[in-house]
PDB file of N, CA and C in Angstrom:
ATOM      1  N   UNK A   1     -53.778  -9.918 -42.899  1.00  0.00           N
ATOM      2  CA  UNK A   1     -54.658  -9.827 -41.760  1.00  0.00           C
ATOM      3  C   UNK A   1     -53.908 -10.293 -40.530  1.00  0.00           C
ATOM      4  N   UNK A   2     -53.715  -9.591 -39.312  1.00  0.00           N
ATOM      5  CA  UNK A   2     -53.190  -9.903 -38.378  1.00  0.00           C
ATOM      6  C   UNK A   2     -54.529 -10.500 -37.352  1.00  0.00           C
ATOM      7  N   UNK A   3     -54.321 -11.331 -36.080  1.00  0.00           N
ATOM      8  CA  UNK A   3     -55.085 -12.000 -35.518  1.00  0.00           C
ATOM      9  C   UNK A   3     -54.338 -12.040 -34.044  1.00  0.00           C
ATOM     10  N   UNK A   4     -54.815 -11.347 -33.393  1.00  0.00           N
ATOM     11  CA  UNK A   4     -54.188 -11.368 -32.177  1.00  0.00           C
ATOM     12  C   UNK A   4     -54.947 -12.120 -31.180  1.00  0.00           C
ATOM     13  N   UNK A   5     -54.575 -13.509 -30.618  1.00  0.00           N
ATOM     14  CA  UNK A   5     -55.301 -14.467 -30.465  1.00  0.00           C
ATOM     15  C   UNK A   5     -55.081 -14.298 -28.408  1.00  0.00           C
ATOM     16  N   UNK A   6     -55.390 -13.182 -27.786  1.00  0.00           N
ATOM     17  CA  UNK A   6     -55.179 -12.832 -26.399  1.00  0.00           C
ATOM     18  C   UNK A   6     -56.402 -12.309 -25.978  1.00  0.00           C
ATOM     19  N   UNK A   7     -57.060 -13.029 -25.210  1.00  0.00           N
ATOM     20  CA  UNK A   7     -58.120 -12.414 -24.360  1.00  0.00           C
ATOM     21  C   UNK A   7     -58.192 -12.651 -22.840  1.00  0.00           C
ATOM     22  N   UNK A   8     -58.601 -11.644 -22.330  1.00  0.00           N
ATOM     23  CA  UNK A   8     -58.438 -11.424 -20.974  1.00  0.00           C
ATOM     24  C   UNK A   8     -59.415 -11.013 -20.474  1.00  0.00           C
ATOM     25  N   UNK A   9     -59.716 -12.361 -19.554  1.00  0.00           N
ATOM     26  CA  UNK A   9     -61.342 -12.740 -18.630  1.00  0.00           C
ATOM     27  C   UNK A   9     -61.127 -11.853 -17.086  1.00  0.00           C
ATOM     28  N   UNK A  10     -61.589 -10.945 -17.234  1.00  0.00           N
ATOM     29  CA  UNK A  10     -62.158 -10.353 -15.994  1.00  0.00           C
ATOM     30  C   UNK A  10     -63.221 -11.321 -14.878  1.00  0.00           C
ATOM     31  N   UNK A  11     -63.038 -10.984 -13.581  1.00  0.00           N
ATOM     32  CA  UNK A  11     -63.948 -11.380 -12.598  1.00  0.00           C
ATOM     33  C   UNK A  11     -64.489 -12.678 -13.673  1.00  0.00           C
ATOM     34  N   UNK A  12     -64.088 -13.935 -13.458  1.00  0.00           N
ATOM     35  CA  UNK A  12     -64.772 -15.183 -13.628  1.00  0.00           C
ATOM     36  C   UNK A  12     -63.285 -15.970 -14.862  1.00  0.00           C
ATOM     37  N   UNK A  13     -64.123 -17.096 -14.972  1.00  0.00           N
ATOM     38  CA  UNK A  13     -63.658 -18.003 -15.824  1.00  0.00           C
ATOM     39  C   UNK A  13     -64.337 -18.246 -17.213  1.00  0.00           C
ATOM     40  N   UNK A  14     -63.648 -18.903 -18.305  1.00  0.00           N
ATOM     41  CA  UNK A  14     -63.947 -18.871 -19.142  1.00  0.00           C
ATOM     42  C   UNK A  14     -63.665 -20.348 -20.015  1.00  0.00           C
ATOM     43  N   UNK A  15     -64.826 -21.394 -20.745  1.00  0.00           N
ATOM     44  CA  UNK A  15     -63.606 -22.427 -21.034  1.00  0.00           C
ATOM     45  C   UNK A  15     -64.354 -22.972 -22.592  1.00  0.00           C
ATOM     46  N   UNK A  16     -64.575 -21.650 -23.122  1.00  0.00           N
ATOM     47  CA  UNK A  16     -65.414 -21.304 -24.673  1.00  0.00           C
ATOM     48  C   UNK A  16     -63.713 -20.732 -25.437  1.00  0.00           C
ATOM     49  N   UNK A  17     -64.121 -21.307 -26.608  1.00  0.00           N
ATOM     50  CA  UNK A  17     -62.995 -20.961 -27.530  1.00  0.00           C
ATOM     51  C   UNK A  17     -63.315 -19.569 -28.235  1.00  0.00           C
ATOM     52  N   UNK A  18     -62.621 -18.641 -29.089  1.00  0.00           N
ATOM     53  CA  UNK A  18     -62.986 -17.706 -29.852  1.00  0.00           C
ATOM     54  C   UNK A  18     -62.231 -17.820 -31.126  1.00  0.00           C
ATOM     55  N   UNK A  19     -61.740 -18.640 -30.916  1.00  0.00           N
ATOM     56  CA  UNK A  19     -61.147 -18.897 -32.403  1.00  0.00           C
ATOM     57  C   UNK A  19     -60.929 -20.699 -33.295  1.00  0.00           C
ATOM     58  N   UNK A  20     -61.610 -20.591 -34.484  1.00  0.00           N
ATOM     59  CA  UNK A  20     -61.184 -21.204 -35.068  1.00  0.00           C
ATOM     60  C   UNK A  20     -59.706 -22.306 -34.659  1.00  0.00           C
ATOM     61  N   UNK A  21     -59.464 -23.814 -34.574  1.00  0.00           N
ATOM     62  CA  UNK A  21     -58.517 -24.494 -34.630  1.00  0.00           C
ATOM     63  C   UNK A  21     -57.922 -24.876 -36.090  1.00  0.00           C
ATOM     64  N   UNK A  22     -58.415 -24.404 -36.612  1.00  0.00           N
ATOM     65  CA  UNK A  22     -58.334 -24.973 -38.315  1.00  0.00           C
ATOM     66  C   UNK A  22     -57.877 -23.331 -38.747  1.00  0.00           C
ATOM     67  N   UNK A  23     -58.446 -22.835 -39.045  1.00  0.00           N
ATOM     68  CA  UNK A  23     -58.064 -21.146 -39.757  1.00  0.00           C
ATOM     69  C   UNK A  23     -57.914 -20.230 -39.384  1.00  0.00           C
ATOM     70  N   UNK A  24     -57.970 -20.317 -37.342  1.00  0.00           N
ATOM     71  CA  UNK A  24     -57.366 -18.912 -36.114  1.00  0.00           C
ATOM     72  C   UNK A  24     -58.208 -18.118 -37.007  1.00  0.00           C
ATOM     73  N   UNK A  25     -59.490 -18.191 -37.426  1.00  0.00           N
ATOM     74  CA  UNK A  25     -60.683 -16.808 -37.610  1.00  0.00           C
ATOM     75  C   UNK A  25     -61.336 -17.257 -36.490  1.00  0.00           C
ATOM     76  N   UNK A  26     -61.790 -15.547 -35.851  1.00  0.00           N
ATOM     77  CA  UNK A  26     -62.504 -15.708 -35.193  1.00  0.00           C
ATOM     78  C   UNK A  26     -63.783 -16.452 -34.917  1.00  0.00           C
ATOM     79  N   UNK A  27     -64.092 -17.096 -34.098  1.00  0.00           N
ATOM     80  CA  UNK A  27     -65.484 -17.300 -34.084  1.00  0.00           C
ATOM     81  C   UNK A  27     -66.596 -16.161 -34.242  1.00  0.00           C
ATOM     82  N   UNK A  28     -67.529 -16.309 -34.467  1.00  0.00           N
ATOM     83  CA  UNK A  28     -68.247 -14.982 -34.907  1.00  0.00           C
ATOM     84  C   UNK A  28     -70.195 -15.351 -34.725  1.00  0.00           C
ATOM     85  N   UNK A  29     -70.406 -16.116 -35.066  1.00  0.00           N
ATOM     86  CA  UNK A  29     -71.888 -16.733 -35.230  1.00  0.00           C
ATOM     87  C   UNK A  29     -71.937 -18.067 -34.407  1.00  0.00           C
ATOM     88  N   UNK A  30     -73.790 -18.255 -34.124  1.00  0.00           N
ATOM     89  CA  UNK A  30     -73.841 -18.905 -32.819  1.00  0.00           C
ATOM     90  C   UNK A  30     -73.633 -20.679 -33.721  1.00  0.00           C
ATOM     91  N   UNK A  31     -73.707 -20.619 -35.170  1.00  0.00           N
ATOM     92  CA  UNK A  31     -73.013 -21.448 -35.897  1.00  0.00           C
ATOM     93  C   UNK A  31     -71.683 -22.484 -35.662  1.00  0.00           C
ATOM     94  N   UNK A  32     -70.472 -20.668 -35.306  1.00  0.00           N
ATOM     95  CA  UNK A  32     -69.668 -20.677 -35.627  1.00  0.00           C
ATOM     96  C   UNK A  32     -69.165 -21.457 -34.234  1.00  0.00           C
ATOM     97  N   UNK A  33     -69.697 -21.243 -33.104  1.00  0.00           N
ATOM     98  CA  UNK A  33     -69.693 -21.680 -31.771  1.00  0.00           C
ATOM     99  C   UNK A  33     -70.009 -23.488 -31.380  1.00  0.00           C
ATOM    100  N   UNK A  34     -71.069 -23.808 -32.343  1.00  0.00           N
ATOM    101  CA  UNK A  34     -71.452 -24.827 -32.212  1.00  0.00           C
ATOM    102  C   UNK A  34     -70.639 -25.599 -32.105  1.00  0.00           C
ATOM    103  N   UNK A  35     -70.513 -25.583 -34.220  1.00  0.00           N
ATOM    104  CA  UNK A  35     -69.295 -26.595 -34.862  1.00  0.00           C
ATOM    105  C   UNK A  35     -68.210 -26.394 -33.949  1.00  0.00           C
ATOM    106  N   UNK A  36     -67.404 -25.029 -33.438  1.00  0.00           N
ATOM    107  CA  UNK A  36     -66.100 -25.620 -32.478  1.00  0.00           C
ATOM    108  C   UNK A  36     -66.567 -26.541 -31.517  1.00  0.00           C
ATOM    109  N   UNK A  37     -67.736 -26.639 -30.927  1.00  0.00           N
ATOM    110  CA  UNK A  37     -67.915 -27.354 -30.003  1.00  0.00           C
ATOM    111  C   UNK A  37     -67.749 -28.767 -30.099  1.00  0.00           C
ATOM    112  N   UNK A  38     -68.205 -29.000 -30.947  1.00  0.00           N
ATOM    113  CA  UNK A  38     -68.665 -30.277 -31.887  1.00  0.00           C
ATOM    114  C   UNK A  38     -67.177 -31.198 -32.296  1.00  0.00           C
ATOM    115  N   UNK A  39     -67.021 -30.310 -33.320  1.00  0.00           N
ATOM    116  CA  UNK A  39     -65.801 -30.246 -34.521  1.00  0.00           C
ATOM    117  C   UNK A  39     -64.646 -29.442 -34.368  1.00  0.00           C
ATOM    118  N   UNK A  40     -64.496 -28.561 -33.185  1.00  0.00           N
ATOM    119  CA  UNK A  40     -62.929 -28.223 -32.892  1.00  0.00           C
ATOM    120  C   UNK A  40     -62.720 -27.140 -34.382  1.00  0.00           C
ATOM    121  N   UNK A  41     -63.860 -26.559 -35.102  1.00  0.00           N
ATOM    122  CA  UNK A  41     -63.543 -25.727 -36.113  1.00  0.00           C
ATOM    123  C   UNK A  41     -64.904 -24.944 -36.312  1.00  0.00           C
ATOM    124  N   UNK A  42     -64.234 -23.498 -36.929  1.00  0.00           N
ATOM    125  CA  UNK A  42     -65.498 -22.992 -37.255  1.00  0.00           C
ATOM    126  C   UNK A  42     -66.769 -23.471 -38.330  1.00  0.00           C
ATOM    127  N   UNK A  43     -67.620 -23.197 -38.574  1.00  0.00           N
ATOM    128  CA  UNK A  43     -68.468 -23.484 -39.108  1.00  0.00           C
ATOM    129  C   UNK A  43     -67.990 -23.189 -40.857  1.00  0.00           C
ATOM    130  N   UNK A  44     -67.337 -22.340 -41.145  1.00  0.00           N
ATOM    131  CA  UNK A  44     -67.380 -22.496 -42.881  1.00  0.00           C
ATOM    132  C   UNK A  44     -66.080 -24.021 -42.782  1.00  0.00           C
ATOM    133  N   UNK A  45     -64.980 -23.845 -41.913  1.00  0.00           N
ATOM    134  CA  UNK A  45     -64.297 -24.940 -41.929  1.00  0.00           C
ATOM    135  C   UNK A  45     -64.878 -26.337 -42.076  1.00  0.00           C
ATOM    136  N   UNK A  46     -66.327 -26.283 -40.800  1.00  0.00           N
ATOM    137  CA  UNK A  46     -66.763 -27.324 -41.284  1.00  0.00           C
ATOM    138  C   UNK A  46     -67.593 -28.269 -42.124  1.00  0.00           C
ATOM    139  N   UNK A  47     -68.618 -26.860 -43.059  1.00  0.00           N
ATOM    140  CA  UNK A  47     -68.693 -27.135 -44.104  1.00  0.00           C
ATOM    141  C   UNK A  47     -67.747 -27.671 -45.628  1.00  0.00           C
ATOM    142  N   UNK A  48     -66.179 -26.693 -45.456  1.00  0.00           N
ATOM    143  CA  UNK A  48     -65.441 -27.325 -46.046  1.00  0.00           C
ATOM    144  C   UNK A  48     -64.558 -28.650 -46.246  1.00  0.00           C
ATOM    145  N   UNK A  49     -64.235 -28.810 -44.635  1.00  0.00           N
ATOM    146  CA  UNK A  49     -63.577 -29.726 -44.589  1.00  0.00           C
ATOM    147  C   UNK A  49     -64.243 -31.180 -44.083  1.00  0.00           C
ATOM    148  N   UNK A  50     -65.467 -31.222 -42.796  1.00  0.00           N
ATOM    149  CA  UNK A  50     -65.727 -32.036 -42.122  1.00  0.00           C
ATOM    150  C   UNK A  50     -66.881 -32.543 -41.876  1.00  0.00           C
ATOM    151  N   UNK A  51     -68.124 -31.710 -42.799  1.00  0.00           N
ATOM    152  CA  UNK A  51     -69.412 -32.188 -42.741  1.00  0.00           C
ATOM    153  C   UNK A  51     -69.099 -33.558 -43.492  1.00  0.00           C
ATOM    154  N   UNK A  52     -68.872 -33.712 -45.185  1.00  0.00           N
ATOM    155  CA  UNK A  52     -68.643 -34.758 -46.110  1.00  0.00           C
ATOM    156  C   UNK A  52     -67.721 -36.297 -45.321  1.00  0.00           C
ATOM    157  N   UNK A  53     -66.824 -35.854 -43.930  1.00  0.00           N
ATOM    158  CA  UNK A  53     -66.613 -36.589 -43.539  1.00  0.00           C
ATOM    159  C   UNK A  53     -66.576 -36.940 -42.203  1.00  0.00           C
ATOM    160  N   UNK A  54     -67.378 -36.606 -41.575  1.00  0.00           N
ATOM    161  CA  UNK A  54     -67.785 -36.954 -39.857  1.00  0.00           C
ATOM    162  C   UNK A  54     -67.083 -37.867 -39.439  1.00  0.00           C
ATOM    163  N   UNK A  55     -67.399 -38.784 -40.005  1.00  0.00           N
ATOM    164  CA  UNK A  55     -66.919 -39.948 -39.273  1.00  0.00           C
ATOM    165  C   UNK A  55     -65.450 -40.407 -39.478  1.00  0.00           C
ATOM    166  N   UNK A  56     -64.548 -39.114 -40.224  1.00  0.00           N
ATOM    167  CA  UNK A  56     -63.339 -39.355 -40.170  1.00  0.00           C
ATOM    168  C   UNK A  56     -62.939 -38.177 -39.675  1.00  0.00           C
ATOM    169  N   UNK A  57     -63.430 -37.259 -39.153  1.00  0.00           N
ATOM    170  CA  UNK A  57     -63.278 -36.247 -38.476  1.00  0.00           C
ATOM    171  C   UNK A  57     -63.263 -36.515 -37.254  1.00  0.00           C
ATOM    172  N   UNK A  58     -64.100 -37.414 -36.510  1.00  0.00           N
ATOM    173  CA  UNK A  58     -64.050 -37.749 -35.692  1.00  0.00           C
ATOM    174  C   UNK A  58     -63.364 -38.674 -34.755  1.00  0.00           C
ATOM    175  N   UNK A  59     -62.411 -39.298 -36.076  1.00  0.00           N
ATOM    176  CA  UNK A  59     -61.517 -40.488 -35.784  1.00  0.00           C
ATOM    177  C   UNK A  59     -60.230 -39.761 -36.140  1.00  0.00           C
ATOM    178  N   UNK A  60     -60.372 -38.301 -36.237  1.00  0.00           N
ATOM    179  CA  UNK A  60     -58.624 -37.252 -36.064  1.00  0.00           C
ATOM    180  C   UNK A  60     -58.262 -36.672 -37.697  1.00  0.00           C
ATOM    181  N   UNK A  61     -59.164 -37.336 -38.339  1.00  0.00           N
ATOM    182  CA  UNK A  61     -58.854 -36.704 -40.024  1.00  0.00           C
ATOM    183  C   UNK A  61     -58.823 -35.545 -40.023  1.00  0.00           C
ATOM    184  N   UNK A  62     -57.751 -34.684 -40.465  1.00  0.00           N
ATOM    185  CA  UNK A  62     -57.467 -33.148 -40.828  1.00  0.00           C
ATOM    186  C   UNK A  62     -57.194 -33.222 -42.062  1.00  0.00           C
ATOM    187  N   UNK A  63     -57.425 -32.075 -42.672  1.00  0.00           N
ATOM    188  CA  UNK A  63     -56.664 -31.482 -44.389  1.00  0.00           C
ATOM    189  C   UNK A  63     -55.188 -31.272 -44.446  1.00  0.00           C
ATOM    190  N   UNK A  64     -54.742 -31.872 -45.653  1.00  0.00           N
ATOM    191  CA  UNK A  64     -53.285 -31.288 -45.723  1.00  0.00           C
ATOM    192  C   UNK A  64     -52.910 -30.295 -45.259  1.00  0.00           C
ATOM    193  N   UNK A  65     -51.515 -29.625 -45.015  1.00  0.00           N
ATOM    194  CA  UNK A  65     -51.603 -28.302 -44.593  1.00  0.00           C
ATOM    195  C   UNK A  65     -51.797 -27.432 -45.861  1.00  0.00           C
ATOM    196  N   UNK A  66     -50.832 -28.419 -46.873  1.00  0.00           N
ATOM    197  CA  UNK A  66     -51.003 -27.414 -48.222  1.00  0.00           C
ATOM    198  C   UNK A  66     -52.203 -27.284 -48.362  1.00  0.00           C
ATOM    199  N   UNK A  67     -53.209 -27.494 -48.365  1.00  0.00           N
ATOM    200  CA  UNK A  67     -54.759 -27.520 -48.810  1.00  0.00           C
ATOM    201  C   UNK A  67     -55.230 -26.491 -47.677  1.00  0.00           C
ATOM    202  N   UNK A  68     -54.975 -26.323 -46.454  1.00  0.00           N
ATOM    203  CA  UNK A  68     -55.427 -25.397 -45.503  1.00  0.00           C
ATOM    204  C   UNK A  68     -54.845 -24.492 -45.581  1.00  0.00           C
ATOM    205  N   UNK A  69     -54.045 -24.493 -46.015  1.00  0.00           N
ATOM    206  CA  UNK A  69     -52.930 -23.387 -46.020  1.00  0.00           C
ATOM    207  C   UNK A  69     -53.346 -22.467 -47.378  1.00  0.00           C
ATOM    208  N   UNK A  70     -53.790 -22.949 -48.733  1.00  0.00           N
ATOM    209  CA  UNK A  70     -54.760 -22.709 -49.752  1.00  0.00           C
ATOM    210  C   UNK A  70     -56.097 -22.160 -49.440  1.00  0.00           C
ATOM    211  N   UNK A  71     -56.456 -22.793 -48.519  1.00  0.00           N
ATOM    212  CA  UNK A  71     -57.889 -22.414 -47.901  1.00  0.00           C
ATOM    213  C   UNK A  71     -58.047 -20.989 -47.125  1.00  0.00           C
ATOM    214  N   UNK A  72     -57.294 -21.080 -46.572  1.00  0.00           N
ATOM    215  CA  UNK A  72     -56.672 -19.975 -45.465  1.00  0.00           C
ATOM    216  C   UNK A  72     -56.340 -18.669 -46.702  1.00  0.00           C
ATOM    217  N   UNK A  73     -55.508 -19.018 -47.201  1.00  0.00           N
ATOM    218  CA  UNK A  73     -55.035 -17.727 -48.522  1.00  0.00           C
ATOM    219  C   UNK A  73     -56.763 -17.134 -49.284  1.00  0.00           C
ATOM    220  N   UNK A  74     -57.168 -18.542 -49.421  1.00  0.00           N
ATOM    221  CA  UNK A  74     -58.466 -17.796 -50.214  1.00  0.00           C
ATOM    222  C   UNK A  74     -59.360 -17.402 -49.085  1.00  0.00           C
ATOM    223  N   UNK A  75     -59.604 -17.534 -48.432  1.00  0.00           N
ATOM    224  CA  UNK A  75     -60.953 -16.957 -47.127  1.00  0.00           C
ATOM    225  C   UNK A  75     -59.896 -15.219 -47.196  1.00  0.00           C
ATOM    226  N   UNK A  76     -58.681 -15.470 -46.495  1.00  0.00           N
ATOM    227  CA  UNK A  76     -58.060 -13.945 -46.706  1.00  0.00           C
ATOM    228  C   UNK A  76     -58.735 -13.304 -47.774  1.00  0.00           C
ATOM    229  N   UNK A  77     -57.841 -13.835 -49.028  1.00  0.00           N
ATOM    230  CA  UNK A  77     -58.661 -12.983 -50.406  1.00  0.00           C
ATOM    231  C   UNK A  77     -59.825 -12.378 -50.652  1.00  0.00           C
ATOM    232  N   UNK A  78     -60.799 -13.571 -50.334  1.00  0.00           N
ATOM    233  CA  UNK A  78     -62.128 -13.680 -50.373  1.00  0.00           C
ATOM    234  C   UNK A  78     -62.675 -12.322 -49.283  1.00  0.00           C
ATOM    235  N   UNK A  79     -62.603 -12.091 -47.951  1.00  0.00           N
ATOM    236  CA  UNK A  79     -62.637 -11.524 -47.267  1.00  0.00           C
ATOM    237  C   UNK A  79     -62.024  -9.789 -47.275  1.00  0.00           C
ATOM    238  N   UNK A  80     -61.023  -9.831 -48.065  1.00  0.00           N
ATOM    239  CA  UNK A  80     -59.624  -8.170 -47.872  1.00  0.00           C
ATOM    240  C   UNK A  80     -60.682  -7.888 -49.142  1.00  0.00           C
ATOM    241  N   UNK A  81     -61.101  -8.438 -50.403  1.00  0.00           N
ATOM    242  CA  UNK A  81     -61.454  -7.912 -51.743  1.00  0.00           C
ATOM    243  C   UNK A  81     -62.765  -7.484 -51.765  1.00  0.00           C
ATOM    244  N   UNK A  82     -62.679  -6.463 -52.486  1.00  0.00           N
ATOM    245  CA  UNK A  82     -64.160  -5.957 -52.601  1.00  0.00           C
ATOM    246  C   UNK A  82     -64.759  -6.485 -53.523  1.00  0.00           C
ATOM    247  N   UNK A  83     -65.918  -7.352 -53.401  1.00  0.00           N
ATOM    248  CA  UNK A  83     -66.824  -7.993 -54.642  1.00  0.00           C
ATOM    249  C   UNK A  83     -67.540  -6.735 -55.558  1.00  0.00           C
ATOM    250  N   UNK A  84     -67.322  -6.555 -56.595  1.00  0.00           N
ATOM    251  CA  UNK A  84     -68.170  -6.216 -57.845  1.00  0.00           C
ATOM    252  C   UNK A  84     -68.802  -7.191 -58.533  1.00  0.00           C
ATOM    253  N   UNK A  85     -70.069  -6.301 -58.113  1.00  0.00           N
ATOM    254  CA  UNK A  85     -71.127  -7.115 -58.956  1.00  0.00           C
ATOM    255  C   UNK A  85     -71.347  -6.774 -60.412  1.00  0.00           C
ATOM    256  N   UNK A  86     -71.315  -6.867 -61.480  1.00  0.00           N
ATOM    257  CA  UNK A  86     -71.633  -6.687 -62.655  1.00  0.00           C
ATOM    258  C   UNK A  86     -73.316  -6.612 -63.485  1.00  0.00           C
TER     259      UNK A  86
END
């Protein structure tokens, strides 16, 4: 999956993120908008990584990279594959 992380604000300013700081996915849902606001990550990020720990999220706690970097591989997967249901 490529992610071309360039947008270009016509007539005005802009100082809203569109992407994820944790997994560069787009933002997408008014969810997904919040948590960056909040939490500097999208919303499944911060179910994964930063709800269970707020208060060390908030004091700069991030995930390994190996572990994001794992995370990141499976959201790809998860996302490119077509689910069959059985």
């Amino acid at each position: 999956m490529s992610i071309i992380r360039e947008i270009k604000i016509v007539n005005g300013s802009l100082n809203e993120k569109f992407y994820c700081d944790l997994c560069s996915y787009p933002l997408l849902s008014q969810k997904d908008f919040e948590k960056s606001k909040e939490y500097d990550c999208c919303y499944d990020c911060y179910l994964t990584f930063a709800e269970s720990r707020r208060v060390d999220w908030k004091n700069g706690w991030r995930p390994e990279k190996t572990k994001l970097r794992d995370y990141i591989l499976l959201k790809q997967k998860l996302n490119s594959e077509e689910i069959k249901w059985d």
